[in-house]
PDB file of N, CA and C in Angstrom:
ATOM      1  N   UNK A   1      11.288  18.712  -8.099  1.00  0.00           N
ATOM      2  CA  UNK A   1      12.312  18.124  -7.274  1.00  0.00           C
ATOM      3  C   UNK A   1      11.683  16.993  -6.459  1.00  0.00           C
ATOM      4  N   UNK A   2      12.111  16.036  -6.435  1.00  0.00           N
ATOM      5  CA  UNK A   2      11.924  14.886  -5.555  1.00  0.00           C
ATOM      6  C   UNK A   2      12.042  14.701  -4.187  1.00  0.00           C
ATOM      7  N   UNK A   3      11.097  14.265  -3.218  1.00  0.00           N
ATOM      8  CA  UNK A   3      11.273  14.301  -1.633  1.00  0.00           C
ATOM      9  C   UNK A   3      12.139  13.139  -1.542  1.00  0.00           C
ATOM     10  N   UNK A   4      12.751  13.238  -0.660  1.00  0.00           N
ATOM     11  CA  UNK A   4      13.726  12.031  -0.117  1.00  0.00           C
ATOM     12  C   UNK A   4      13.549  12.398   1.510  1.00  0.00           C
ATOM     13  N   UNK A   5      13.573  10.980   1.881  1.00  0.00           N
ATOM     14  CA  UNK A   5      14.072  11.149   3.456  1.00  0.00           C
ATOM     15  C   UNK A   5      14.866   9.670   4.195  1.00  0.00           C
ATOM     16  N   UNK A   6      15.751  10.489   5.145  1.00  0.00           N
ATOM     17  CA  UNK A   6      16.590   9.413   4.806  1.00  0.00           C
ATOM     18  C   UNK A   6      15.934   8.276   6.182  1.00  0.00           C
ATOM     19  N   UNK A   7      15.532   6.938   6.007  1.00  0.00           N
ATOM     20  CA  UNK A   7      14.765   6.199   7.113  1.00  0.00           C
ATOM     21  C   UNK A   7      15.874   5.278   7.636  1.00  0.00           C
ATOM     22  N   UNK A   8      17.112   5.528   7.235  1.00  0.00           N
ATOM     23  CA  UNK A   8      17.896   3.892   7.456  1.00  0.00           C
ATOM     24  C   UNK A   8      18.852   4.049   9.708  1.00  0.00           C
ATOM     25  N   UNK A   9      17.840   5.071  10.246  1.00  0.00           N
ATOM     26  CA  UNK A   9      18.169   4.968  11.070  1.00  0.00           C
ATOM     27  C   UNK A   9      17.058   4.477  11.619  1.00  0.00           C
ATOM     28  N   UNK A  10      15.604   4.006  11.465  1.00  0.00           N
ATOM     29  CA  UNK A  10      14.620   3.207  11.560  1.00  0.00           C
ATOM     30  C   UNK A  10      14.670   2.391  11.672  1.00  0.00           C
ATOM     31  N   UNK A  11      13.619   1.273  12.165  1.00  0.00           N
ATOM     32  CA  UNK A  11      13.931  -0.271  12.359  1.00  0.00           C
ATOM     33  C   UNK A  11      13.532  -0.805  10.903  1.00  0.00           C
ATOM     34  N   UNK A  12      13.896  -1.861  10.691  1.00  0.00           N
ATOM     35  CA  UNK A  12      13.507  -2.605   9.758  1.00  0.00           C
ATOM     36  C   UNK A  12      11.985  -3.175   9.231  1.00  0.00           C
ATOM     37  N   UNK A  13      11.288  -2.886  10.126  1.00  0.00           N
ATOM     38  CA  UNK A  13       9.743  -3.194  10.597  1.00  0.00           C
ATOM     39  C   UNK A  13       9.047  -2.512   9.676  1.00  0.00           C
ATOM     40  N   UNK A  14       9.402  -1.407   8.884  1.00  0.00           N
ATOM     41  CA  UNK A  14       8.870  -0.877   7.783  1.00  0.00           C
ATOM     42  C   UNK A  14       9.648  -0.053   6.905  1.00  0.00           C
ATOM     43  N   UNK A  15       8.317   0.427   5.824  1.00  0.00           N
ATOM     44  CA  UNK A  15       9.225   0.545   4.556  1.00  0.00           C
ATOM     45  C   UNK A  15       8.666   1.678   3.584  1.00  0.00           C
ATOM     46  N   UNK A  16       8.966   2.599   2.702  1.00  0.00           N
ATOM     47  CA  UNK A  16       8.224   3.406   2.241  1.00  0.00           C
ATOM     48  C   UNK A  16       8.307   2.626   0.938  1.00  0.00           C
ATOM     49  N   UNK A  17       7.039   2.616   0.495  1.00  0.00           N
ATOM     50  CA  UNK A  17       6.382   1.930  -0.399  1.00  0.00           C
ATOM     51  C   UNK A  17       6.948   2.775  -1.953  1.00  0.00           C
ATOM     52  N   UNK A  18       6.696   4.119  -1.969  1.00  0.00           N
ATOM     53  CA  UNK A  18       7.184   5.141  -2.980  1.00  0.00           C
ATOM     54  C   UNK A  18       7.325   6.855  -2.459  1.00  0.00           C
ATOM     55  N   UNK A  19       7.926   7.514  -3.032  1.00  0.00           N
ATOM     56  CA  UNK A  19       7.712   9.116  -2.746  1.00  0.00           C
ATOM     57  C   UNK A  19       8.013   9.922  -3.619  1.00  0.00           C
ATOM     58  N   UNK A  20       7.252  10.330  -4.872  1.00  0.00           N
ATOM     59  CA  UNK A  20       7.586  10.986  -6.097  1.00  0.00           C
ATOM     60  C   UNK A  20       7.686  12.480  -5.820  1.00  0.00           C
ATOM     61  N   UNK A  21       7.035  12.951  -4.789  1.00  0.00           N
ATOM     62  CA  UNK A  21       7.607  14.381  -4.893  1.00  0.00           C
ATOM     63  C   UNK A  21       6.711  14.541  -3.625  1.00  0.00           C
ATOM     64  N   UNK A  22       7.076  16.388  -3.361  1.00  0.00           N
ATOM     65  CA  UNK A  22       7.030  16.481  -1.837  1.00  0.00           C
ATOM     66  C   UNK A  22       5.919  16.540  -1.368  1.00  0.00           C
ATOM     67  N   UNK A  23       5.907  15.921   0.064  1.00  0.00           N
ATOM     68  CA  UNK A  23       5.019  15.205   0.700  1.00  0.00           C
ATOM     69  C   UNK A  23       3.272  16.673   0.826  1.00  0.00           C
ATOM     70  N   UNK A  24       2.330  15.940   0.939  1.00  0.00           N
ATOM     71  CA  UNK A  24       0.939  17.060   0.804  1.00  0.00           C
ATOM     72  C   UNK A  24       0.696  17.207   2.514  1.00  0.00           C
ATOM     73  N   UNK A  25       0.145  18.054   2.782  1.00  0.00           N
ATOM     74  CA  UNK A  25      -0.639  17.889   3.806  1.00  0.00           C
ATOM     75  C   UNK A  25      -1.392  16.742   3.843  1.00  0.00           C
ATOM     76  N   UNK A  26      -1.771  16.197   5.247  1.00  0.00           N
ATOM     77  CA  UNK A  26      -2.938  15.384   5.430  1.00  0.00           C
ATOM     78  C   UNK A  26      -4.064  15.780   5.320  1.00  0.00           C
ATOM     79  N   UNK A  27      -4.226  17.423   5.182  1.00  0.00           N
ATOM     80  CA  UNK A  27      -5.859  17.587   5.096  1.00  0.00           C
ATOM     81  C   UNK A  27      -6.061  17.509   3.522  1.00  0.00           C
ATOM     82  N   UNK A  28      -5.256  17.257   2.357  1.00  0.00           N
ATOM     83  CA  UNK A  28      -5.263  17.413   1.332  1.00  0.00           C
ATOM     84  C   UNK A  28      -6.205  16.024   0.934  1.00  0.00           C
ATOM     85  N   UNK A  29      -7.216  16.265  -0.438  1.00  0.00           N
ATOM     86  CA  UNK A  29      -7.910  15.249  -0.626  1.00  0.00           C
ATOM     87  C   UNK A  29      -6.556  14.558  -1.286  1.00  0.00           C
ATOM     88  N   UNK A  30      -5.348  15.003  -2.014  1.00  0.00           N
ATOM     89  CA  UNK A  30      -5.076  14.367  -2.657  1.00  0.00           C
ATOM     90  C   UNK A  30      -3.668  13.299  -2.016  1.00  0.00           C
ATOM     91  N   UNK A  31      -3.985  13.788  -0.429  1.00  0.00           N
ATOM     92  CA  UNK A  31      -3.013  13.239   0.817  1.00  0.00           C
ATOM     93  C   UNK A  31      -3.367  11.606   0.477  1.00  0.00           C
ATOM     94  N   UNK A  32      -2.138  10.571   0.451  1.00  0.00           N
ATOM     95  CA  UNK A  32      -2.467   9.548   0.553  1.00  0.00           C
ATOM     96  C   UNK A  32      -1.159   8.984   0.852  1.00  0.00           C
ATOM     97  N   UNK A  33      -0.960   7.931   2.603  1.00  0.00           N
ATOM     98  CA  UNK A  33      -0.169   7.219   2.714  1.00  0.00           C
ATOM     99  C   UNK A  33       0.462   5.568   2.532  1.00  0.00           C
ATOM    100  N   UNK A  34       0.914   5.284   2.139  1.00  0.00           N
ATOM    101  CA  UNK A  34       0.878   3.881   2.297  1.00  0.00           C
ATOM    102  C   UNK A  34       2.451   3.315   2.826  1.00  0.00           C
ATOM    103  N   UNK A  35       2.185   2.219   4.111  1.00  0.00           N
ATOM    104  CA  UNK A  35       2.783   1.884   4.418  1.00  0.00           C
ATOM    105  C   UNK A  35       3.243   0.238   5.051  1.00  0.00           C
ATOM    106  N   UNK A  36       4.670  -0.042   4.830  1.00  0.00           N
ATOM    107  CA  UNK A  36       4.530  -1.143   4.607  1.00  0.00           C
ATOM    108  C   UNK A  36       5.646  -1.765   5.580  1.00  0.00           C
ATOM    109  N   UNK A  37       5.144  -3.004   6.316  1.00  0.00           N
ATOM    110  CA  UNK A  37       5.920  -4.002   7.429  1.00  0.00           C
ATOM    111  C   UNK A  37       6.035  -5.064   7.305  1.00  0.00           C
ATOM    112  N   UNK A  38       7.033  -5.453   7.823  1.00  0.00           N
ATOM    113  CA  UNK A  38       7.191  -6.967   7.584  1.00  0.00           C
ATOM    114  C   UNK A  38       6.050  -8.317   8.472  1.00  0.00           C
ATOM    115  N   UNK A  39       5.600  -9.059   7.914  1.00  0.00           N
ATOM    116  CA  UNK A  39       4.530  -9.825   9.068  1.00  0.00           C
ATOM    117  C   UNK A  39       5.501 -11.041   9.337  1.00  0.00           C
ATOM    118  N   UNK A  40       4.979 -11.947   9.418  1.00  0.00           N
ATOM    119  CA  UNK A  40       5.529 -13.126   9.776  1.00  0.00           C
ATOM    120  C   UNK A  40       6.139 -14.280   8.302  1.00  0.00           C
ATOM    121  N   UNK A  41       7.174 -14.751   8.504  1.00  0.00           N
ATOM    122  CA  UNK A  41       7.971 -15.522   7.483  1.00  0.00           C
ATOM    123  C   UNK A  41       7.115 -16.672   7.485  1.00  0.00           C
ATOM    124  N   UNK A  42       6.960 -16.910   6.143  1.00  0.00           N
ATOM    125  CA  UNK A  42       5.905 -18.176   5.999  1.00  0.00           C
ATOM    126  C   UNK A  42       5.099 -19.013   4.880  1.00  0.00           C
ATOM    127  N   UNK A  43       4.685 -19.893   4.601  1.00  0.00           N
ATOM    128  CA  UNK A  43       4.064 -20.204   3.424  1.00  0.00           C
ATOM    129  C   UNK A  43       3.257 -19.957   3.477  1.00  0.00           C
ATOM    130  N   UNK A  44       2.631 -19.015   2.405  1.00  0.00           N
ATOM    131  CA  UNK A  44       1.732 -17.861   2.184  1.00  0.00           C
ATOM    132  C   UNK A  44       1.441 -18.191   1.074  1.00  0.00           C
ATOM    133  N   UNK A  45       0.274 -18.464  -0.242  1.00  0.00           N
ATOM    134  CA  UNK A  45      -0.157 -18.398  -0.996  1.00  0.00           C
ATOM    135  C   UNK A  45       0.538 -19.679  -1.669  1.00  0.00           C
ATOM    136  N   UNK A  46       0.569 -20.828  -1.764  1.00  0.00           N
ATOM    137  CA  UNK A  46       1.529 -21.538  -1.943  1.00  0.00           C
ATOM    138  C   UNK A  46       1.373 -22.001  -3.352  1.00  0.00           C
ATOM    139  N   UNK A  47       2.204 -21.987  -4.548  1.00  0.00           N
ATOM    140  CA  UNK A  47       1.891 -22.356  -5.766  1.00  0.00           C
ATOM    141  C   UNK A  47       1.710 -23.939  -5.948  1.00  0.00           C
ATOM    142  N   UNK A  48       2.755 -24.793  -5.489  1.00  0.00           N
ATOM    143  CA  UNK A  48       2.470 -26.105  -5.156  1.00  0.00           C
ATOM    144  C   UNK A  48       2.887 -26.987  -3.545  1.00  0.00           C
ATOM    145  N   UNK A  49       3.082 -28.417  -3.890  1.00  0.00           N
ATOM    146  CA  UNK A  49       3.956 -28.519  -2.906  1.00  0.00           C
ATOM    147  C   UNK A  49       4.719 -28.390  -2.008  1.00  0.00           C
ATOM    148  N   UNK A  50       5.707 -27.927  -3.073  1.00  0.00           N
ATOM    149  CA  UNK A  50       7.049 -27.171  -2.244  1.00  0.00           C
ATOM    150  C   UNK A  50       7.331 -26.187  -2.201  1.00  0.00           C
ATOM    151  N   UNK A  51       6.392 -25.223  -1.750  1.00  0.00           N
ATOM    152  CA  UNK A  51       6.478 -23.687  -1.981  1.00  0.00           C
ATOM    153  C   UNK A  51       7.282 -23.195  -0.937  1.00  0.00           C
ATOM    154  N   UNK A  52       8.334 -22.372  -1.088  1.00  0.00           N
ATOM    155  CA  UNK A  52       9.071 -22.250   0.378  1.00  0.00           C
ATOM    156  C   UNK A  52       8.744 -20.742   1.192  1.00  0.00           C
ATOM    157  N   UNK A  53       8.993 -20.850   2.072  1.00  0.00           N
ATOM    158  CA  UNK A  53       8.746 -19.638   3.058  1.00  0.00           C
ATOM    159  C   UNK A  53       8.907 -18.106   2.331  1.00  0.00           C
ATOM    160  N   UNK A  54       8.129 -17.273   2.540  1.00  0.00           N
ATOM    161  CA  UNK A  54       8.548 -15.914   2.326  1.00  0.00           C
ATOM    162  C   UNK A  54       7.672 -14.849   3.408  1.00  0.00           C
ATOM    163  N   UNK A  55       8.528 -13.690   3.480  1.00  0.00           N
ATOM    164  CA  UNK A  55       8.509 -12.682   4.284  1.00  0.00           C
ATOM    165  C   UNK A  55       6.946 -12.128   4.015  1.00  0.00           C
ATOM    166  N   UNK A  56       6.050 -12.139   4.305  1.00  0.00           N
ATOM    167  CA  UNK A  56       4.756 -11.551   4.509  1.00  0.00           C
ATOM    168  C   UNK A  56       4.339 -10.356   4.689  1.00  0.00           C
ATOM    169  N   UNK A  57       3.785  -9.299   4.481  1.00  0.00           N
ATOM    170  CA  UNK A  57       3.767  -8.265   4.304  1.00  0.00           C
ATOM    171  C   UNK A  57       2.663  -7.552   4.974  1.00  0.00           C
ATOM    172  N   UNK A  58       2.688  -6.094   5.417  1.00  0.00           N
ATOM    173  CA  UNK A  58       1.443  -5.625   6.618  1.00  0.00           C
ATOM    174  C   UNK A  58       0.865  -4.346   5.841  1.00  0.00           C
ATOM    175  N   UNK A  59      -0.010  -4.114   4.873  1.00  0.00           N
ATOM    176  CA  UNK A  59       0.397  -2.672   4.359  1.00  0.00           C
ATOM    177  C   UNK A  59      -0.764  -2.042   5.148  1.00  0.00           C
ATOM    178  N   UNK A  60      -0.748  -1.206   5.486  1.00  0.00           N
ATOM    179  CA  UNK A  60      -1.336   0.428   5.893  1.00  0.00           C
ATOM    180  C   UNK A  60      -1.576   1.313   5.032  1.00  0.00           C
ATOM    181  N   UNK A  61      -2.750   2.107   4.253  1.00  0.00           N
ATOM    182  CA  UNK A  61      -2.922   3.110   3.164  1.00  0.00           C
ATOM    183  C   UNK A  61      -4.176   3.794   4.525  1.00  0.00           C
ATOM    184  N   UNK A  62      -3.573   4.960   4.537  1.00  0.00           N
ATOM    185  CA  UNK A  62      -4.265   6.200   4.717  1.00  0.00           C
ATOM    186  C   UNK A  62      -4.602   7.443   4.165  1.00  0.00           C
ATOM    187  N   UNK A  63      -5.682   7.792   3.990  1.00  0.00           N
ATOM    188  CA  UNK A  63      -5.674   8.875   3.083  1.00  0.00           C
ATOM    189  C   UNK A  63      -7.381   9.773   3.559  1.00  0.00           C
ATOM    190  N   UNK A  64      -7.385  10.818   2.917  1.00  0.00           N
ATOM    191  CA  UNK A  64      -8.956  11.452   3.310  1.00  0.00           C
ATOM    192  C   UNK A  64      -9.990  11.112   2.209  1.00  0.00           C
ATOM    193  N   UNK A  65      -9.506  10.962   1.088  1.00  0.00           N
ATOM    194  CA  UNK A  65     -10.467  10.414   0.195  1.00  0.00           C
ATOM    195  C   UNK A  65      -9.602   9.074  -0.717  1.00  0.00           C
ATOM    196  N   UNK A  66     -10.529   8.258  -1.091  1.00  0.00           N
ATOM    197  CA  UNK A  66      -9.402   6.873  -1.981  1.00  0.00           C
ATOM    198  C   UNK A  66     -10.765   6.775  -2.955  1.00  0.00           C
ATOM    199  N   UNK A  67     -10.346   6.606  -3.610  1.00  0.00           N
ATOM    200  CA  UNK A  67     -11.376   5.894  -5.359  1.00  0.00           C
ATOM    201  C   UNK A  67     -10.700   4.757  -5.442  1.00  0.00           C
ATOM    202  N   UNK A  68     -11.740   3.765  -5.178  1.00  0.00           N
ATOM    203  CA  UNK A  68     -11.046   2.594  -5.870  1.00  0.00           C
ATOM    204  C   UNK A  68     -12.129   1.941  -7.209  1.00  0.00           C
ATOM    205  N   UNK A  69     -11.382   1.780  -8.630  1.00  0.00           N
ATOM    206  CA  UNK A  69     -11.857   1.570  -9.417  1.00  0.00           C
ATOM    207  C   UNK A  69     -11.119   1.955 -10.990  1.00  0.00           C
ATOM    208  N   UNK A  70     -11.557   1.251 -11.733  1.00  0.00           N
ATOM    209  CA  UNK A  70     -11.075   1.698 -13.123  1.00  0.00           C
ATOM    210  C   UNK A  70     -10.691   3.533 -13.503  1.00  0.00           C
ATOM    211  N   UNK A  71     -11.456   4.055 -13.124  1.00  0.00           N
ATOM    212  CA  UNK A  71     -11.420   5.590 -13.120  1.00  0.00           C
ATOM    213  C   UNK A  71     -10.564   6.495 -12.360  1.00  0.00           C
ATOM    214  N   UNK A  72      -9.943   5.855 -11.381  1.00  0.00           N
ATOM    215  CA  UNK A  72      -9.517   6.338 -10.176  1.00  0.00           C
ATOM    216  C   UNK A  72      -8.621   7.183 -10.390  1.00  0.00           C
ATOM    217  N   UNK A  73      -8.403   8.310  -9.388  1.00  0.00           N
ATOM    218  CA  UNK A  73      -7.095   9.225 -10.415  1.00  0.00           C
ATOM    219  C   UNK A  73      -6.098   9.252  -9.593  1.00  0.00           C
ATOM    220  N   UNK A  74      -5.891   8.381  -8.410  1.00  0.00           N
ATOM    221  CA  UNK A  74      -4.784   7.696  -7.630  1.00  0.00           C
ATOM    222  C   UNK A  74      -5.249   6.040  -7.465  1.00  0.00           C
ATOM    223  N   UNK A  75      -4.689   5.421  -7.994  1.00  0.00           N
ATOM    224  CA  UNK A  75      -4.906   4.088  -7.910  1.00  0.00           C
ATOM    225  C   UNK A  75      -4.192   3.476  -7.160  1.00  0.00           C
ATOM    226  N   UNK A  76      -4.467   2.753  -5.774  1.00  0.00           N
ATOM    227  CA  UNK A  76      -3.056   2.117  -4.782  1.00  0.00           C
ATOM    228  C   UNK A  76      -3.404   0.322  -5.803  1.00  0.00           C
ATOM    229  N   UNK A  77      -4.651   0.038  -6.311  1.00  0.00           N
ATOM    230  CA  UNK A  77      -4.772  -1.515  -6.533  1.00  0.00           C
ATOM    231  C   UNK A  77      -3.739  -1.326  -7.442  1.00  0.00           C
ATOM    232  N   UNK A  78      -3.293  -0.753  -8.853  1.00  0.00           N
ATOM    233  CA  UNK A  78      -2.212  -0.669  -9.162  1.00  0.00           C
ATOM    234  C   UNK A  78      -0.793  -1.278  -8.493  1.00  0.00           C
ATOM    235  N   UNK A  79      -0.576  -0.727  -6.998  1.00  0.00           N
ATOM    236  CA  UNK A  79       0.736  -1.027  -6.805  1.00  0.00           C
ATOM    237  C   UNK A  79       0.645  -1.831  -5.680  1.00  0.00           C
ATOM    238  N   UNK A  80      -0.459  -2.571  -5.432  1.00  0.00           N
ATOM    239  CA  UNK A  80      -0.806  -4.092  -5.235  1.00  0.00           C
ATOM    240  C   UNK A  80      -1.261  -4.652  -5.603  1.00  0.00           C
ATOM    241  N   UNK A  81      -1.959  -4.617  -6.501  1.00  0.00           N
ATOM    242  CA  UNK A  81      -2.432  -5.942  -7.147  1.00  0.00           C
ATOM    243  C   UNK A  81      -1.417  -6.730  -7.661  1.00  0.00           C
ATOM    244  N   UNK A  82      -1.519  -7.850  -7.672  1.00  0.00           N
ATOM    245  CA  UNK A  82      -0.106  -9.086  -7.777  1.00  0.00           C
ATOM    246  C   UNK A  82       0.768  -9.162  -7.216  1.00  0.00           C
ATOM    247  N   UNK A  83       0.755  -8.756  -6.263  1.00  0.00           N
ATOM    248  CA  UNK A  83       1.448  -8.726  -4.531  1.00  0.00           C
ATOM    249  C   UNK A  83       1.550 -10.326  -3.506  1.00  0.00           C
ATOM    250  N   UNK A  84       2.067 -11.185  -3.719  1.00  0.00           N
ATOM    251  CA  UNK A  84       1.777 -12.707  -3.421  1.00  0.00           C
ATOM    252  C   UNK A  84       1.928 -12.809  -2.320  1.00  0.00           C
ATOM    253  N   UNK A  85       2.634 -11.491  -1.533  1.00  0.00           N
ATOM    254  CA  UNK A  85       2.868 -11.328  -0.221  1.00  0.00           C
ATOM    255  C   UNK A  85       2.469 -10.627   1.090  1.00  0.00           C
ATOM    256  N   UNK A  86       1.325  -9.967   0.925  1.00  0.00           N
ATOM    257  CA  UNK A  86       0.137  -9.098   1.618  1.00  0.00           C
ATOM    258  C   UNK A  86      -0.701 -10.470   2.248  1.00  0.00           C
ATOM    259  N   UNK A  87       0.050 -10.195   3.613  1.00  0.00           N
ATOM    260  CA  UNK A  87      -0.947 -10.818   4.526  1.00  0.00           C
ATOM    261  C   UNK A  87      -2.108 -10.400   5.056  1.00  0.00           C
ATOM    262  N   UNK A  88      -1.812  -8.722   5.087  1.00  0.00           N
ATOM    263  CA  UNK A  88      -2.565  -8.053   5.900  1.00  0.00           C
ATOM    264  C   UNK A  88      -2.666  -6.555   5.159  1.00  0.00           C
ATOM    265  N   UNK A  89      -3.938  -5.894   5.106  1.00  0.00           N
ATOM    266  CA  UNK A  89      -4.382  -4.556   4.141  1.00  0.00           C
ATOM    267  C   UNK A  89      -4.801  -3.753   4.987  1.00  0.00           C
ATOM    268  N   UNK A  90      -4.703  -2.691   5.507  1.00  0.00           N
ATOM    269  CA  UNK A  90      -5.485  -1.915   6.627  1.00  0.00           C
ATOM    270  C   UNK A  90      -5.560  -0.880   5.322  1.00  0.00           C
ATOM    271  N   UNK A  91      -6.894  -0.156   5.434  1.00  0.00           N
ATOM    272  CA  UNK A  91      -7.165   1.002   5.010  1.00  0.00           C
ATOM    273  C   UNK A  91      -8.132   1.823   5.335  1.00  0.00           C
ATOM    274  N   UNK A  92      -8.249   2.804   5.907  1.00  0.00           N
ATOM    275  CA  UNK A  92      -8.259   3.841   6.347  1.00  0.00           C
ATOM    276  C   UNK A  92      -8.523   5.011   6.082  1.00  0.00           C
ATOM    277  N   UNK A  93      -9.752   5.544   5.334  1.00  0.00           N
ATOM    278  CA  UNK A  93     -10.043   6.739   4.324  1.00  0.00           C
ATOM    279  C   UNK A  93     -11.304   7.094   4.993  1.00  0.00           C
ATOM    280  N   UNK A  94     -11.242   8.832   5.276  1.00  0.00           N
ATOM    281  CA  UNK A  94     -12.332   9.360   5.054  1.00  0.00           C
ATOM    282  C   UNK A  94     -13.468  10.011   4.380  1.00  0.00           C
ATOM    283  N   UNK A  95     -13.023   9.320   3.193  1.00  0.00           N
ATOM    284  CA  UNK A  95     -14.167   9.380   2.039  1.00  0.00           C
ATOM    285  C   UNK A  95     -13.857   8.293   1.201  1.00  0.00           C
ATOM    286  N   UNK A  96     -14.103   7.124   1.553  1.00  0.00           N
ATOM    287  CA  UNK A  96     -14.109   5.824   0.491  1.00  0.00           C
ATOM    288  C   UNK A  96     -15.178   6.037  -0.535  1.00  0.00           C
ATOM    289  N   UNK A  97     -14.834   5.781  -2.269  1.00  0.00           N
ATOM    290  CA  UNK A  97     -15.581   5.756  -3.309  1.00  0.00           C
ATOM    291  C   UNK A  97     -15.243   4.573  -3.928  1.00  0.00           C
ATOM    292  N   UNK A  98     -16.108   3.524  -4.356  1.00  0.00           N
ATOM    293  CA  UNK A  98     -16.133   2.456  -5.160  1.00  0.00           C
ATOM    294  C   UNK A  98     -16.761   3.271  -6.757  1.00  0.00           C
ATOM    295  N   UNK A  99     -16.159   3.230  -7.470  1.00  0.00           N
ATOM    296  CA  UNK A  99     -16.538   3.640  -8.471  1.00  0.00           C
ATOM    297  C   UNK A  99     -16.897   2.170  -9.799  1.00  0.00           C
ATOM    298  N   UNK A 100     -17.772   2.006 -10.484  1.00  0.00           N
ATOM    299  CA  UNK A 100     -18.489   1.094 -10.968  1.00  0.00           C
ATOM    300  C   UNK A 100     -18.914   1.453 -12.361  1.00  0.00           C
ATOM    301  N   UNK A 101     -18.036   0.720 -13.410  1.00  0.00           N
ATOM    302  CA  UNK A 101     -18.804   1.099 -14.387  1.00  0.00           C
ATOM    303  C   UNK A 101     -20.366   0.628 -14.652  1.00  0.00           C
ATOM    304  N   UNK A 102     -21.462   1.212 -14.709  1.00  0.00           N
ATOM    305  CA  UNK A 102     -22.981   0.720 -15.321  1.00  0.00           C
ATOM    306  C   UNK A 102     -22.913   0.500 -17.266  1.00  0.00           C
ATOM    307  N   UNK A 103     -23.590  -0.567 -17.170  1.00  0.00           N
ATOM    308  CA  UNK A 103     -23.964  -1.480 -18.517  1.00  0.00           C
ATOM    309  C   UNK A 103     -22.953  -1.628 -19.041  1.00  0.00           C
TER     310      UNK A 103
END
């Protein structure tokens, strides 16, 4: 069964990124939040010239352990990478792993 919760009595200032099923504890290694705000409207990454304004983005990922890397068995670069609108990345883990393939 799927978690839902309903946020639309919240401000607009943020956003739940995804929620596939029900929420873990935070002491869980496999606890991981990510969260997302609006920054400032603006030309941000600009393809040419006339690139016009867009809404900028604040994300927040918290979690107790994060793998980041090809191997990873929660991947957040997945659901940012190619993101044109991330001004700002906070992250926040108490067990960061860079994982690296050798040769």
């Amino acid at each position: 069964m799927a978690f839902q919760q309903d946020l639309s009595h919240h401000s607009d200032n943020f956003s739940v990124i995804s929620q596939h099923s029900r929420p873990l504890p935070p002491d869980s290694e496999r606890y991981i939040q990510l969260v997302e705000r609006n920054g400032e409207k603006m030309v941000f990454n600009p393809t040419g010239n006339s690139a016009p304004s867009i809404q900028t983005k604040k994300i927040t990922v918290t979690c107790l352990r994060l793998e980041l890397g090809e191997n990873a068995k929660i991947s957040i670069f997945d659901q940012l990478n190619n993101r044109p609108d991330i001004k700002e990345l906070s992250i926040y883990a108490g067990n960061p792993m860079i994982l690296l393939r050798v040769g």
